[in-house]
Protein backbone atom coordinates (compact mmCIF):
# COMPACT_ATOMS: atom_id res chain seq x y z
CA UNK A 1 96.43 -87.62 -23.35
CA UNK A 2 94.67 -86.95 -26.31
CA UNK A 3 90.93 -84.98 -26.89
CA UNK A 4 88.48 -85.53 -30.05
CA UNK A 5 88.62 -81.95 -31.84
CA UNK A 6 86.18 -80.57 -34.33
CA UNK A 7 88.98 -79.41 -37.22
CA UNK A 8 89.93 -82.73 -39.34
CA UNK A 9 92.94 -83.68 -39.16
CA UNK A 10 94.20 -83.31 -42.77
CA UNK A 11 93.27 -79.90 -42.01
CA UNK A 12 94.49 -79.20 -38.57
CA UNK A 13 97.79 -80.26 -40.15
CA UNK A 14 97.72 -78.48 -43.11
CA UNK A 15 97.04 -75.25 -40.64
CA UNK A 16 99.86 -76.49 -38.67
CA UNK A 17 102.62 -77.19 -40.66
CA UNK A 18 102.11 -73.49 -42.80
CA UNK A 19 104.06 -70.67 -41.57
CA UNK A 20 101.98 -68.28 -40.44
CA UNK A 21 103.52 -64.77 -40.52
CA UNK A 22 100.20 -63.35 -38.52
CA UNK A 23 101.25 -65.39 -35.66
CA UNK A 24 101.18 -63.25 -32.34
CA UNK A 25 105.08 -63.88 -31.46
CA UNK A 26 105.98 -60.86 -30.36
CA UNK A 27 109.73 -61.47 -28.33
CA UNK A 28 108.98 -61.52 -24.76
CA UNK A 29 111.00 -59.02 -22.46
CA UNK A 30 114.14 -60.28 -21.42
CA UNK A 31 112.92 -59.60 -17.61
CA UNK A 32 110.31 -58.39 -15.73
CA UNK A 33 109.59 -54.56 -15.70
CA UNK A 34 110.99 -52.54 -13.07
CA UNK A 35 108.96 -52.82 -9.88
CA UNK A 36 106.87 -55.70 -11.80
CA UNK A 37 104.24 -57.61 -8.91
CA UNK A 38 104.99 -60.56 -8.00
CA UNK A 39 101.51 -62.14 -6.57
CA UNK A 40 100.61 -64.11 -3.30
CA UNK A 41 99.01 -66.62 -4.19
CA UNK A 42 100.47 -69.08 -1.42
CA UNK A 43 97.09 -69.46 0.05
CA UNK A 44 94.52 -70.45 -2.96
CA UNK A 45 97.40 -72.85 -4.18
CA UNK A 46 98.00 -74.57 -1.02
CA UNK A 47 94.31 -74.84 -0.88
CA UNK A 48 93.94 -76.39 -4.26
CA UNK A 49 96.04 -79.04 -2.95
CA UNK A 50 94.46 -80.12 -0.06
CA UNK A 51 91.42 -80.03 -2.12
CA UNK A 52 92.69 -82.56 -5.02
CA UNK A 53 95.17 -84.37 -2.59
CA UNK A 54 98.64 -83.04 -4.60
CA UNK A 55 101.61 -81.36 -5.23
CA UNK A 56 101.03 -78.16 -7.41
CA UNK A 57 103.78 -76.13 -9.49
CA UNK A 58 103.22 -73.27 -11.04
CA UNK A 59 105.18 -70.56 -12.64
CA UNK A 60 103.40 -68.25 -14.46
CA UNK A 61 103.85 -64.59 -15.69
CA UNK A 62 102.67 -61.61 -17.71
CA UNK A 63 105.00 -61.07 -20.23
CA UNK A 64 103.91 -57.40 -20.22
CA UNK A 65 103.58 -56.04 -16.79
CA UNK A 66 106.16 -58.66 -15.18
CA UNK A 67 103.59 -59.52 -12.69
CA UNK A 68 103.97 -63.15 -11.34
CA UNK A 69 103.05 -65.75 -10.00
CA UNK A 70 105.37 -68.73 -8.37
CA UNK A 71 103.98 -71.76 -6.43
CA UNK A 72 107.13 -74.56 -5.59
CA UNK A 73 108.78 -73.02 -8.49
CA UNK A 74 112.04 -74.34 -7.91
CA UNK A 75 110.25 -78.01 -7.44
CA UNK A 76 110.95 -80.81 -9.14
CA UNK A 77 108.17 -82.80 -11.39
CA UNK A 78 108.33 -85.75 -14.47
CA UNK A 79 107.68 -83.29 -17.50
CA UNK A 80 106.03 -86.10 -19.54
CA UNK A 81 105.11 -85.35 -22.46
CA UNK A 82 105.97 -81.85 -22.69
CA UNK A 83 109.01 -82.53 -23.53
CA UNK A 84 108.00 -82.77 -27.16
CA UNK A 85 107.41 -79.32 -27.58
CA UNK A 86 111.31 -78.30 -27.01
CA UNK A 87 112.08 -81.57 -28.94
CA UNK A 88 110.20 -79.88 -32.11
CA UNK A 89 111.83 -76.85 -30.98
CA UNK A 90 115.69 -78.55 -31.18
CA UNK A 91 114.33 -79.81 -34.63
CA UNK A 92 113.44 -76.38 -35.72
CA UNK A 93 116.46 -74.50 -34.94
CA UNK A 94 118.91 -77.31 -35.53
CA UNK A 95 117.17 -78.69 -39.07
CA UNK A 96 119.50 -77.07 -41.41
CA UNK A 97 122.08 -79.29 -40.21
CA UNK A 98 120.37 -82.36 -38.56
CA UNK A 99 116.98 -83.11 -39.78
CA UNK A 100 115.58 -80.82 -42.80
CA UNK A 101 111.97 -80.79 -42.20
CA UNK A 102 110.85 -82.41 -45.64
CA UNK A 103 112.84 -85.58 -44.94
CA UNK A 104 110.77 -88.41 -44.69
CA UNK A 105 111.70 -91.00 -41.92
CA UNK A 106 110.53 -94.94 -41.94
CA UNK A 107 110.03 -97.06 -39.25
CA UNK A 108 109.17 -100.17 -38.20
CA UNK A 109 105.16 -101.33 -37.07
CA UNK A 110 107.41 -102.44 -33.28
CA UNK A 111 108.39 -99.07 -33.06
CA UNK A 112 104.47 -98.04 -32.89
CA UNK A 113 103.67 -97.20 -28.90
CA UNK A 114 99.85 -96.50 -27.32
CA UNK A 115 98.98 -93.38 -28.38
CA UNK A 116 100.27 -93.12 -32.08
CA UNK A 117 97.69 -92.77 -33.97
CA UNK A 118 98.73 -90.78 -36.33
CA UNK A 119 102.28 -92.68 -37.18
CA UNK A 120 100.52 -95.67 -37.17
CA UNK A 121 98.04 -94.22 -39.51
CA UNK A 122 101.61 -93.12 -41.95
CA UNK A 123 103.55 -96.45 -40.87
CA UNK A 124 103.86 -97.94 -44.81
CA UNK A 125 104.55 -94.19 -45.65
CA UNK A 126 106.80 -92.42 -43.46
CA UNK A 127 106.31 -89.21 -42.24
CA UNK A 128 108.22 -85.99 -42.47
CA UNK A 129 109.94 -84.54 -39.73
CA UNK A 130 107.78 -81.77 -40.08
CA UNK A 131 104.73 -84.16 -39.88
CA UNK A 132 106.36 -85.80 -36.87
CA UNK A 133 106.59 -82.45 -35.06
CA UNK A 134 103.36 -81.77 -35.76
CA UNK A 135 102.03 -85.02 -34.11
CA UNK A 136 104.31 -85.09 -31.38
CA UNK A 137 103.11 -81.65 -30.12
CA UNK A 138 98.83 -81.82 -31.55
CA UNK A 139 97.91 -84.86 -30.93
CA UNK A 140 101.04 -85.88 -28.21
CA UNK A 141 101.83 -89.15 -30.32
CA UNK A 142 104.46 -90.85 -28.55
CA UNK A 143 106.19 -92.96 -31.86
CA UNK A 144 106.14 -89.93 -33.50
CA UNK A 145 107.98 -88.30 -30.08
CA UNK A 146 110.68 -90.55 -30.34
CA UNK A 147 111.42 -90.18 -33.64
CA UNK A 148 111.86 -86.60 -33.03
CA UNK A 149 114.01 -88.00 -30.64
CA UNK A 150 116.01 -90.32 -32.47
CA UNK A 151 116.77 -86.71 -35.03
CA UNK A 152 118.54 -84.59 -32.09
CA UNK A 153 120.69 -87.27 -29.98
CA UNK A 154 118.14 -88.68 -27.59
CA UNK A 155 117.19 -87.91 -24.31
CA UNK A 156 120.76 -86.86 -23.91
CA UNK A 157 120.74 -84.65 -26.93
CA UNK A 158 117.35 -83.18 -25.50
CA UNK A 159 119.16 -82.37 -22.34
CA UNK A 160 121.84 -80.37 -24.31
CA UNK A 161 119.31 -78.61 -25.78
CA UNK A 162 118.10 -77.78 -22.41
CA UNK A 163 121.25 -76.50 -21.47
CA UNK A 164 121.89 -74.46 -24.98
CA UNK A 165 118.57 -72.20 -23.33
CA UNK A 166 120.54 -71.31 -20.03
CA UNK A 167 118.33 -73.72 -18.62
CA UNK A 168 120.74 -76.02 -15.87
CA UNK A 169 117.47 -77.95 -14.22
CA UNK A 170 115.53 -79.89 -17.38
CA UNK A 171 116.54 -83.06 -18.15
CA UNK A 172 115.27 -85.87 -20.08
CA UNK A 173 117.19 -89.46 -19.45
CA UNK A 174 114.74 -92.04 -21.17
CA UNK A 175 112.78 -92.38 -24.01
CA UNK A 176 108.47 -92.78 -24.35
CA UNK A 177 106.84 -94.33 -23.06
CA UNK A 178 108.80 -95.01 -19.31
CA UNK A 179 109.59 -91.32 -19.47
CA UNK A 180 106.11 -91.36 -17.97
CA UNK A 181 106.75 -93.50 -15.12
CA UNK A 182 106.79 -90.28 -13.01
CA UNK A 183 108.27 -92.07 -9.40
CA UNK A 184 108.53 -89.16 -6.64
CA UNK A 185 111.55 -88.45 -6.25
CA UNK A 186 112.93 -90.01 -8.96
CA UNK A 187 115.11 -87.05 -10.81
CA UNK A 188 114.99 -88.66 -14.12
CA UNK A 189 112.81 -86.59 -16.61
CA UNK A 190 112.11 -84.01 -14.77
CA UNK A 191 111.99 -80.11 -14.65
CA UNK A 192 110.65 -77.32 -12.22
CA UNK A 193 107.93 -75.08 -13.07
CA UNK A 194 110.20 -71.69 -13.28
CA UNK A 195 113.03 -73.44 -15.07
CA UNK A 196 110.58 -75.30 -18.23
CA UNK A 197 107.97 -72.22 -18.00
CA UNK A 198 111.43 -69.65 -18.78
CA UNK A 199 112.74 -72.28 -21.57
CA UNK A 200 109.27 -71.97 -23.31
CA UNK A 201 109.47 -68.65 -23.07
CA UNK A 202 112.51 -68.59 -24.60
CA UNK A 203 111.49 -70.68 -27.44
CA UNK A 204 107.53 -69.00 -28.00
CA UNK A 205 108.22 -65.54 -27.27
CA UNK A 206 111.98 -64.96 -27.43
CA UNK A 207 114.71 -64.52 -29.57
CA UNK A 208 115.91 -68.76 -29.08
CA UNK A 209 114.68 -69.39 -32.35
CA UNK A 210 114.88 -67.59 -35.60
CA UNK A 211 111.67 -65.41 -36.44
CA UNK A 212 110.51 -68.14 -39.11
CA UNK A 213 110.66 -70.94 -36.93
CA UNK A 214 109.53 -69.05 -33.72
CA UNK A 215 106.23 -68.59 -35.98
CA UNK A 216 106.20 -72.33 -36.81
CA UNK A 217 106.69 -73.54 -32.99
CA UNK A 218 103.93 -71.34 -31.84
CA UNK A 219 101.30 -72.47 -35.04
CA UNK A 220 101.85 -75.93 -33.85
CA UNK A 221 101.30 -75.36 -30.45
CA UNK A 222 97.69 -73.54 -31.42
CA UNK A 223 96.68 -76.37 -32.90
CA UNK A 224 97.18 -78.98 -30.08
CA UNK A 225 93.72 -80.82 -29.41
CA UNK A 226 94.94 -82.15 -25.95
CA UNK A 227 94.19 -79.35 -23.63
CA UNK A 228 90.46 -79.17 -24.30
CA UNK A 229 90.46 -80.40 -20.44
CA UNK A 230 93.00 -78.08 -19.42
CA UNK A 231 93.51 -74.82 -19.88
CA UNK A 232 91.88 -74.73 -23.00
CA UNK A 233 88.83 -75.33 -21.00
CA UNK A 234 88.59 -72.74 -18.55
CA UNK A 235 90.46 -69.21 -20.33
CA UNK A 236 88.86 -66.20 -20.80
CA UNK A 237 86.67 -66.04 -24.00
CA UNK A 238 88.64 -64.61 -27.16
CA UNK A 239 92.33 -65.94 -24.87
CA UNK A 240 94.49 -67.61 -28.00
CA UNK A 241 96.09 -70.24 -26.65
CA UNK A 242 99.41 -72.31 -27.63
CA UNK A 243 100.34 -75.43 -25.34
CA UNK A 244 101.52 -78.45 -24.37
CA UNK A 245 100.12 -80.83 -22.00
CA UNK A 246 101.68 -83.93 -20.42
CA UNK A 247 100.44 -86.89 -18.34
CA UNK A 248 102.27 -89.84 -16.27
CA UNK A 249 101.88 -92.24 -13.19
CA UNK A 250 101.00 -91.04 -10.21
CA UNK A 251 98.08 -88.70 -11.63
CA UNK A 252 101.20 -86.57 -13.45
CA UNK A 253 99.30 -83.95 -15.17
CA UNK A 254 100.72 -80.60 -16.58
CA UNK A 255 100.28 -77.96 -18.77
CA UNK A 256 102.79 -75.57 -20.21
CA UNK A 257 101.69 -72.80 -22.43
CA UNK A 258 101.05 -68.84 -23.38
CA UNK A 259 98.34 -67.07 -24.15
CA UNK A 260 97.25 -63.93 -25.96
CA UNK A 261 94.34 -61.83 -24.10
CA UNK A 262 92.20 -60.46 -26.15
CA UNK A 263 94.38 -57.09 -25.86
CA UNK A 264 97.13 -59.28 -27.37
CA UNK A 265 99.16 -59.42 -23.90
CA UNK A 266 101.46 -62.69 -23.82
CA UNK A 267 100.85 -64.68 -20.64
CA UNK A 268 103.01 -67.30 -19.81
CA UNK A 269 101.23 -70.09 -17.91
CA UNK A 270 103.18 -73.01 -16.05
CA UNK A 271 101.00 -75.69 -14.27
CA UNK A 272 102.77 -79.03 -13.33
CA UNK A 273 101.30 -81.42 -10.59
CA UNK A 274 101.25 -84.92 -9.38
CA UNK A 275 100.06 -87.34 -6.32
CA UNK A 276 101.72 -89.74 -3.78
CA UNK A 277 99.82 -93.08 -4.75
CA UNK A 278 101.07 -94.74 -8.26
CA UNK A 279 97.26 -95.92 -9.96
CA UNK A 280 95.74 -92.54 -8.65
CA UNK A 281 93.37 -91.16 -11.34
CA UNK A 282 94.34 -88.07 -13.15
CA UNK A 283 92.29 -85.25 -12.03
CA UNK A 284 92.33 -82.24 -14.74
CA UNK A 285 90.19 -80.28 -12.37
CA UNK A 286 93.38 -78.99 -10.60
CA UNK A 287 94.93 -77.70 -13.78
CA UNK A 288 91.86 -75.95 -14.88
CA UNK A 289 91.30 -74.50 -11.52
CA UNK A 290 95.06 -73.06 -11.47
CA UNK A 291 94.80 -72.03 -14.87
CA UNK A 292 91.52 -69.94 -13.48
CA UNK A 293 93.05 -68.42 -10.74
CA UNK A 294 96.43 -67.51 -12.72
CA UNK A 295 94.26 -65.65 -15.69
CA UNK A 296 92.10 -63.53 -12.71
CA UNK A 297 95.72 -62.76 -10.79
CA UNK A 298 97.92 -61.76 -13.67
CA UNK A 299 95.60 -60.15 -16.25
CA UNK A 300 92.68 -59.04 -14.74
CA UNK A 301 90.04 -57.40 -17.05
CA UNK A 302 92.21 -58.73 -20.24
């Protein structure tokens, strides 16, 4: 899924690529305070559902308080795209020995998929692996996805990654675009909300990454123009937001993400969901109506 946004795009990857030191990364807590809330929200969840005629996850959580919120958590759902956000983030931390962000990779015009603009755009130049992050997570182009791919081992390397995080559920087995194919019950390419929403916490707010390339994750994710239906929609005025959306058969739509209140409070914000019927139209009203009802519940006032 991709959204027109008013930054060019020379620009918005000029912004992204730079390190930004200013960047609120701030490591998370390693676990919720003591006595931290966990919320109820069983009810407006469940009706949300009924409403849009899906399956929700959500895992969500103020990285603060430790207040949370957990909808079929432990669920699993096709990630889709977001994968490419912890494929950037395997490039990041493993570049020194794998893929140094200033090399430049080639490819062929068959290797260009639906929704590459931007390698298709740099096909008789190349692109940088840095460049290639960048698209993969701002603009969610799917050549430049599996190139970021090809630089860590796969699907199967992505999986190790997964597992380097602590995280035993995430797993990627194919490559874009029939990663997307999203078949319930399928376990291929798929994660839970609580196990991908700890992993990017790990990566965005943790100590996963080292400080430099923490900063460079999260100024990526800032600048990704796909959410502009999604959560980046519906936050609270002056919320910064950094995120990753996804999309896939059976009206797969998800959004994976933290954001800064304007008192500079990390909330982590988890919203996966999907339908029964194959063709069914994806319906970001659900996202944006979770991501409403998460920023009331966990940081009220913020």
């Amino acid at each position: 899924m991709t959204s027109a946004d008013p930054m060019p795009r020379r620009r918005l990857f000029q912004t992204g690529l730079a390190l930004t030191a200013a960047a609120a990364v701030a490591p998370a807590p390693a676990s919720a305070a003591p006595g931290a809330e966990t919320v109820d929200l069983g009810k407006e969840f469940s009706d949300l559902e009924r409403r849009y005629g899906a399956r929700l996850g959500v895992y969500a959580r103020n990285t603060r308080t430790g207040r949370t919120a957990a909808y079929r958590a432990g669920e699993p759902f096709a990630m889709c795209s977001t994968f490419k956000a912890f494929a950037a983030a395997a490039v990041l931390r493993d570049h020194a020995g794998c893929a140094p962000l200033d090399k430049v990779i080639h490819y062929p015009g068959r290797d260009i998929l639906d929704n590459s603009q931007y390698s298709d755009d740099h096909l008789a130049t190349g692109m940088t692996v840095g460049e290639a992050c960048a698209a993969a997570i701002q603009f969610s182009d799917n050549t430049a996805g599996n190139l970021l791919l090809r630089q860590i081992g796969g699907p199967q390397g992505l999986t190790r990654f997964f597992r380097s995080l602590g995280d035993r559920v995430s797993r990627l087995d194919r490559w874009e675009t029939d990663l997307n194919t999203a078949v319930p019950g399928d376990p291929r390419d798929t994660s839970t909300p609580r196990a991908l929403g700890e992993s990017f916490e790990r990566l965005t707010l943790g100590r996963a990454l080292a400080r430099a390339d923490r900063e460079q994750l999260v100024t990526w994710l800032k600048g990704n123009t796909t959410s502009s239906q999604r959560f980046g929609a519906v936050l609270p005025p002056g919320w910064v937001l950094a995120d990753k959306t996804g999309t896939g058969s059976y009206a797969t739509a998800n959004d994976i993400g933290v954001a800064w209140t304007t008192r500079q409070t990390p909330v982590l914000l988890t919203v996966l969901s999907t339908k029964d019927t194959e063709d069914a139209p994806v319906d970001n009203g659900l996202i944006r109506r979770a991501a409403e009802v998460l920023a009331a519940a966990l940081a009220p006032g913020e």
